[in-house]
Protein backbone atom coordinates (compact mmCIF):
# COMPACT_ATOMS: atom_id res chain seq x y z
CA UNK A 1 71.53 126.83 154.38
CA UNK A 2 69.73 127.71 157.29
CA UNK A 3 69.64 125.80 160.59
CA UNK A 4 66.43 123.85 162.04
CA UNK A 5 64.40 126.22 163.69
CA UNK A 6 64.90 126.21 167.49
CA UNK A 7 61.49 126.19 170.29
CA UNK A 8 62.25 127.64 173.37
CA UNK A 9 60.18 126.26 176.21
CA UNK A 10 59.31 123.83 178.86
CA UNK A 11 58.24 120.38 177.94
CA UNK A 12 54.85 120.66 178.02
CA UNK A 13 52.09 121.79 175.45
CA UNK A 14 50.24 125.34 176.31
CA UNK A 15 51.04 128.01 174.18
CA UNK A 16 53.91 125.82 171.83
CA UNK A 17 51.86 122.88 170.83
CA UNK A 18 50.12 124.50 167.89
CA UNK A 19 53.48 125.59 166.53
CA UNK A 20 54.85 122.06 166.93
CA UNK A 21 51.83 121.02 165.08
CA UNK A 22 51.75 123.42 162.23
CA UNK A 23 55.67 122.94 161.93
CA UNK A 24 55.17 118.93 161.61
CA UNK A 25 51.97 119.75 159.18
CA UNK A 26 54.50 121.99 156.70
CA UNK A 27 57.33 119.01 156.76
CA UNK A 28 59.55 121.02 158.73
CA UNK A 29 62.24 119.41 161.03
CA UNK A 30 62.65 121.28 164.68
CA UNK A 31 64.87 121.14 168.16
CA UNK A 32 63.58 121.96 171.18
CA UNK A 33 65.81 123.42 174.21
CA UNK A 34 63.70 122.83 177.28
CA UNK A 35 63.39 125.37 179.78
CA UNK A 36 63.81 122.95 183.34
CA UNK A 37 64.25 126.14 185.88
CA UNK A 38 63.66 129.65 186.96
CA UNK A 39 67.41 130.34 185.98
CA UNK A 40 66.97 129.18 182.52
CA UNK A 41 63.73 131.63 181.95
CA UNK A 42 65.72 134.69 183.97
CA UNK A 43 69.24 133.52 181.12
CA UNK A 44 66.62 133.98 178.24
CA UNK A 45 65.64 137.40 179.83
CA UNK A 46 69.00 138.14 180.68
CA UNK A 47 70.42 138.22 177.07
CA UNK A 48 67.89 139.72 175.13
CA UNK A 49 65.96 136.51 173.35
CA UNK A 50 62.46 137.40 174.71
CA UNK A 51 61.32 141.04 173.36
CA UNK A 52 58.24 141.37 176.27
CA UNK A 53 60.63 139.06 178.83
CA UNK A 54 58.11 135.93 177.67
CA UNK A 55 57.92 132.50 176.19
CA UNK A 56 57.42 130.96 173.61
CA UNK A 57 60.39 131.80 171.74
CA UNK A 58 61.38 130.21 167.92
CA UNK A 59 64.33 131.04 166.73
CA UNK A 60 64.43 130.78 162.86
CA UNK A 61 65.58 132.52 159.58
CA UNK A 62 67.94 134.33 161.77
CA UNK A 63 65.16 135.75 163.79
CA UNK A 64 64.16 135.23 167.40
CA UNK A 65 59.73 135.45 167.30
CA UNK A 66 58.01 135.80 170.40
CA UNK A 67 53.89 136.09 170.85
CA UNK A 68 52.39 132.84 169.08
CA UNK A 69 50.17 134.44 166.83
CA UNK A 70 53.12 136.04 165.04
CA UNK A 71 54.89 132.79 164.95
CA UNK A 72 52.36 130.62 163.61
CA UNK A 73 51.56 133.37 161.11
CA UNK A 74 54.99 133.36 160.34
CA UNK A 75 55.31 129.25 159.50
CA UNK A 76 52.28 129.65 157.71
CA UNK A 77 53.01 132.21 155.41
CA UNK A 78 56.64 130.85 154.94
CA UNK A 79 55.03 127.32 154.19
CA UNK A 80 52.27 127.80 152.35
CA UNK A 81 49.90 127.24 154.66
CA UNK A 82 48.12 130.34 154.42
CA UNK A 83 45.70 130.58 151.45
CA UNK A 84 46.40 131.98 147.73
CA UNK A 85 45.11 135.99 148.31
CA UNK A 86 44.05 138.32 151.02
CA UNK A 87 40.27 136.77 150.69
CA UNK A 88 41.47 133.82 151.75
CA UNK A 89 44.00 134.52 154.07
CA UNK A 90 41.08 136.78 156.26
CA UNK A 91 38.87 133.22 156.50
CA UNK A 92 41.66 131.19 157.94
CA UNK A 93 42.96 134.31 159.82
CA UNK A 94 38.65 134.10 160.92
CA UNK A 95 38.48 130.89 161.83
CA UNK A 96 41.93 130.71 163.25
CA UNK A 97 40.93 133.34 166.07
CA UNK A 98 37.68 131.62 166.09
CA UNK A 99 39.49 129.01 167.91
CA UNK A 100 41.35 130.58 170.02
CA UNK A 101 38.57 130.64 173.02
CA UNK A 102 38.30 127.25 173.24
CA UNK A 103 41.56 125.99 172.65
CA UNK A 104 42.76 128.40 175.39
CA UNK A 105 40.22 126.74 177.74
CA UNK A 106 41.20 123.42 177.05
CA UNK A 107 44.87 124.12 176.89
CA UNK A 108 45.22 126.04 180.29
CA UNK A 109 42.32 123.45 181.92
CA UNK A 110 45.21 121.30 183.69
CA UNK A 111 46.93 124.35 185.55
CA UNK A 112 43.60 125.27 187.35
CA UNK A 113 42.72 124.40 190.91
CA UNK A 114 41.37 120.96 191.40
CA UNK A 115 37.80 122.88 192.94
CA UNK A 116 37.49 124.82 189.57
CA UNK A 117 38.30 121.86 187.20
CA UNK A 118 34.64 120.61 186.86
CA UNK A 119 32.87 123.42 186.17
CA UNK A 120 36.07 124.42 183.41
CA UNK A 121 34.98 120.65 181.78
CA UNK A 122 31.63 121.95 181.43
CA UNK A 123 32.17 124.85 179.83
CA UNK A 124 34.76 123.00 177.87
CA UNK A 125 32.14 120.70 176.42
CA UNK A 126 29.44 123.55 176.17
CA UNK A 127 31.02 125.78 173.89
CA UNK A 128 32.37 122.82 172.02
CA UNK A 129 29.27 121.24 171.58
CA UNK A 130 26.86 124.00 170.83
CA UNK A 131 29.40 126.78 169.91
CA UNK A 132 32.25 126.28 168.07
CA UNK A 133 32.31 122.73 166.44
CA UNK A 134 28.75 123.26 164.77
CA UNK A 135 30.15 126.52 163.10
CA UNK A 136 32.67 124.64 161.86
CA UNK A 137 31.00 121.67 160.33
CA UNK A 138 28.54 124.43 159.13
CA UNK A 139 31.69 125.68 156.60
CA UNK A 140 32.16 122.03 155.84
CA UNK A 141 28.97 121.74 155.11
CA UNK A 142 28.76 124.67 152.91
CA UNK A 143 31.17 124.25 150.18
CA UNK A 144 31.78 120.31 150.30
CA UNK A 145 35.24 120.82 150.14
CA UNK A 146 38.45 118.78 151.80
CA UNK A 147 39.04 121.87 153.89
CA UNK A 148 38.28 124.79 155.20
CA UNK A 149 39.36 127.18 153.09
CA UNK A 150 40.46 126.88 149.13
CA UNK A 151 40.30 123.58 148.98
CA UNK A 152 43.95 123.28 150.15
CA UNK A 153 45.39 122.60 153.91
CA UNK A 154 46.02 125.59 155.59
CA UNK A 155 46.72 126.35 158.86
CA UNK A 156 43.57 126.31 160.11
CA UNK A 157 42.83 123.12 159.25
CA UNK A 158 45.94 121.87 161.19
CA UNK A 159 45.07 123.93 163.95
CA UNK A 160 41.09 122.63 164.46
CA UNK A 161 42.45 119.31 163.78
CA UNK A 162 44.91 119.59 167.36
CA UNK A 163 42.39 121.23 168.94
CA UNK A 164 39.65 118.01 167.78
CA UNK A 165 42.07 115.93 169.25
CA UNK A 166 43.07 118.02 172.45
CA UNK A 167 38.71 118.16 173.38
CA UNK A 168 38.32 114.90 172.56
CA UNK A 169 40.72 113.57 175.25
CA UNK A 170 38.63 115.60 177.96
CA UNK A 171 35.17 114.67 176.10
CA UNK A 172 35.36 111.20 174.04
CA UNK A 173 32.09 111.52 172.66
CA UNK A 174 32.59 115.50 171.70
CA UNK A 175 32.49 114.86 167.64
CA UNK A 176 29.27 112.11 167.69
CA UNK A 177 27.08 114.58 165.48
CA UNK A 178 30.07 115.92 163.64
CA UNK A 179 30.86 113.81 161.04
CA UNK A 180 32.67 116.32 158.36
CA UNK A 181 34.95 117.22 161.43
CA UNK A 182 35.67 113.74 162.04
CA UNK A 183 35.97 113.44 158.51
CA UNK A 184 38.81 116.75 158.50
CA UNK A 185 40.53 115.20 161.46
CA UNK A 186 41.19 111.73 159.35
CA UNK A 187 42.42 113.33 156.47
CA UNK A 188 44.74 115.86 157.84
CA UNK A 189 45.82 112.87 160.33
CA UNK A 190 46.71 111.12 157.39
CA UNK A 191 48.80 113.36 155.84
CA UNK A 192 52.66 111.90 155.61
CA UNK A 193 53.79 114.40 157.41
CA UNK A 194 51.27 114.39 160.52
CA UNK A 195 50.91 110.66 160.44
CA UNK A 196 54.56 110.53 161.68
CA UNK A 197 53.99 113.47 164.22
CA UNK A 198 50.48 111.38 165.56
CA UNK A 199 53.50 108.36 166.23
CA UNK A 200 54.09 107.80 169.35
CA UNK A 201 58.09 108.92 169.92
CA UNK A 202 57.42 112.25 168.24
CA UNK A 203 57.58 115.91 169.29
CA UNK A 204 54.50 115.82 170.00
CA UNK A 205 53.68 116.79 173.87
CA UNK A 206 50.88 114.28 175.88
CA UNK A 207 48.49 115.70 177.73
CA UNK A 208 49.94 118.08 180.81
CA UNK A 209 49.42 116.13 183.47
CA UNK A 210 50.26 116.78 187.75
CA UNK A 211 54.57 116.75 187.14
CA UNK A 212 54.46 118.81 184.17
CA UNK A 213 52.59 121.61 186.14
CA UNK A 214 54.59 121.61 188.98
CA UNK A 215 57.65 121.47 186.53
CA UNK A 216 55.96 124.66 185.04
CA UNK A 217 54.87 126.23 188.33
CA UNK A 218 58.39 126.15 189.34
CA UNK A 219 59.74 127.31 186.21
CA UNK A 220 57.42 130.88 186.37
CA UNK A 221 56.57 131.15 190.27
């Protein structure tokens, strides 16, 4: 039987928390070896765990997967989270990428100099507001269906739903006129297995706030 599989990083969010999430949304128990110094990046290097010498790195089904993308694609194809054919797979592969502008804004928005955080907020809730979160309900909209795609969860639907949450704790008011998103975000919040990962206590990472970046800054300086 094989082991748990294994996240290698620091204890923070960026590029790991969507693989946290869409391991919690398949049921899947995980471990977590934190990265807490410049040695124990250079010790990953050193022994050949990180193909391009970067993190994150998940060790599982006797494989060590770098670059998120192939991860995630990974968990979701093991698990089921990634749509009956190659029709559906392309939509949630769509939307998935669709994402990946704003959530990489919002993600990286507490690393950036204090002098460029205001104008990064309002971009944040620009793009949000007029871009990407209307397009969204608009696929909601159009097939009146639990989720996005097939009617089933897949991993797009877990990964909108963290990056709902993630916008609304720069922009509390970001999902006022977007009530099939709010609607998504219950549902897949309510799901047994996310409803213990939204519990306090959980592997889920709070916001990254002034220790975790120095933490990281010395970790990759």
């Amino acid at each position: 039987m094989a082991g748990k599989p294994i996240l290698h990083y620091f204890d923070g969010r960026a590029r790991m928390e969507s693989i946290r999430w869409l391991l919690a949304a398949a049921g899947v128990e995980f471990e977590e070896k934190f990265m807490k110094t410049r040695e124990d990046l250079e010790k990953l290097r050193k022994d050949g765990s990180l193909m391009f010498q970067q993190v994150p790195m998940v060790e599982i089904d006797g494989m060590k997967l770098v670059q998120t993308r192939a991860i995630l694609n990974y968990i979701a194809a093991k698990y089921n989270l990634y749509g009956k054919d190659i029709k559906e797979r392309a939509l949630i592969d769509m939307y998935s990428e669709g994402m990946t502008d704003l959530n990489e804004m919002v993600l990286l928005y507490p690393y950036l100099p204090s002098r460029d955080k205001d104008g990064r907020l309002t971009q944040i809730k620009e793009k949000s507001r007029n871009r990407y979160f209307p397009a969204f309900e608009k696929v909601l909209k159009s097939h009146g269906q639990d989720y996005l795609v097939g009617n089933r969860l897949s991993k797009a639907d877990v990964h909108l739903t963290e990056l709902l949450y993630h916008t609304e704790e720069l922009d509390s008011t970001v999902l006022a006129n977007f009530p099939l998103l709010k609607a998504l975000r219950t549902r897949v919040s309510n799901l047994p297995t996310m409803k213990k990962f939204l519990q306090p206590g959980s592997q889920r990472k709070p916001f990254d706030d002034e220790k975790c970046v120095e933490s990281v800054k010395k970790i990759f300086s």
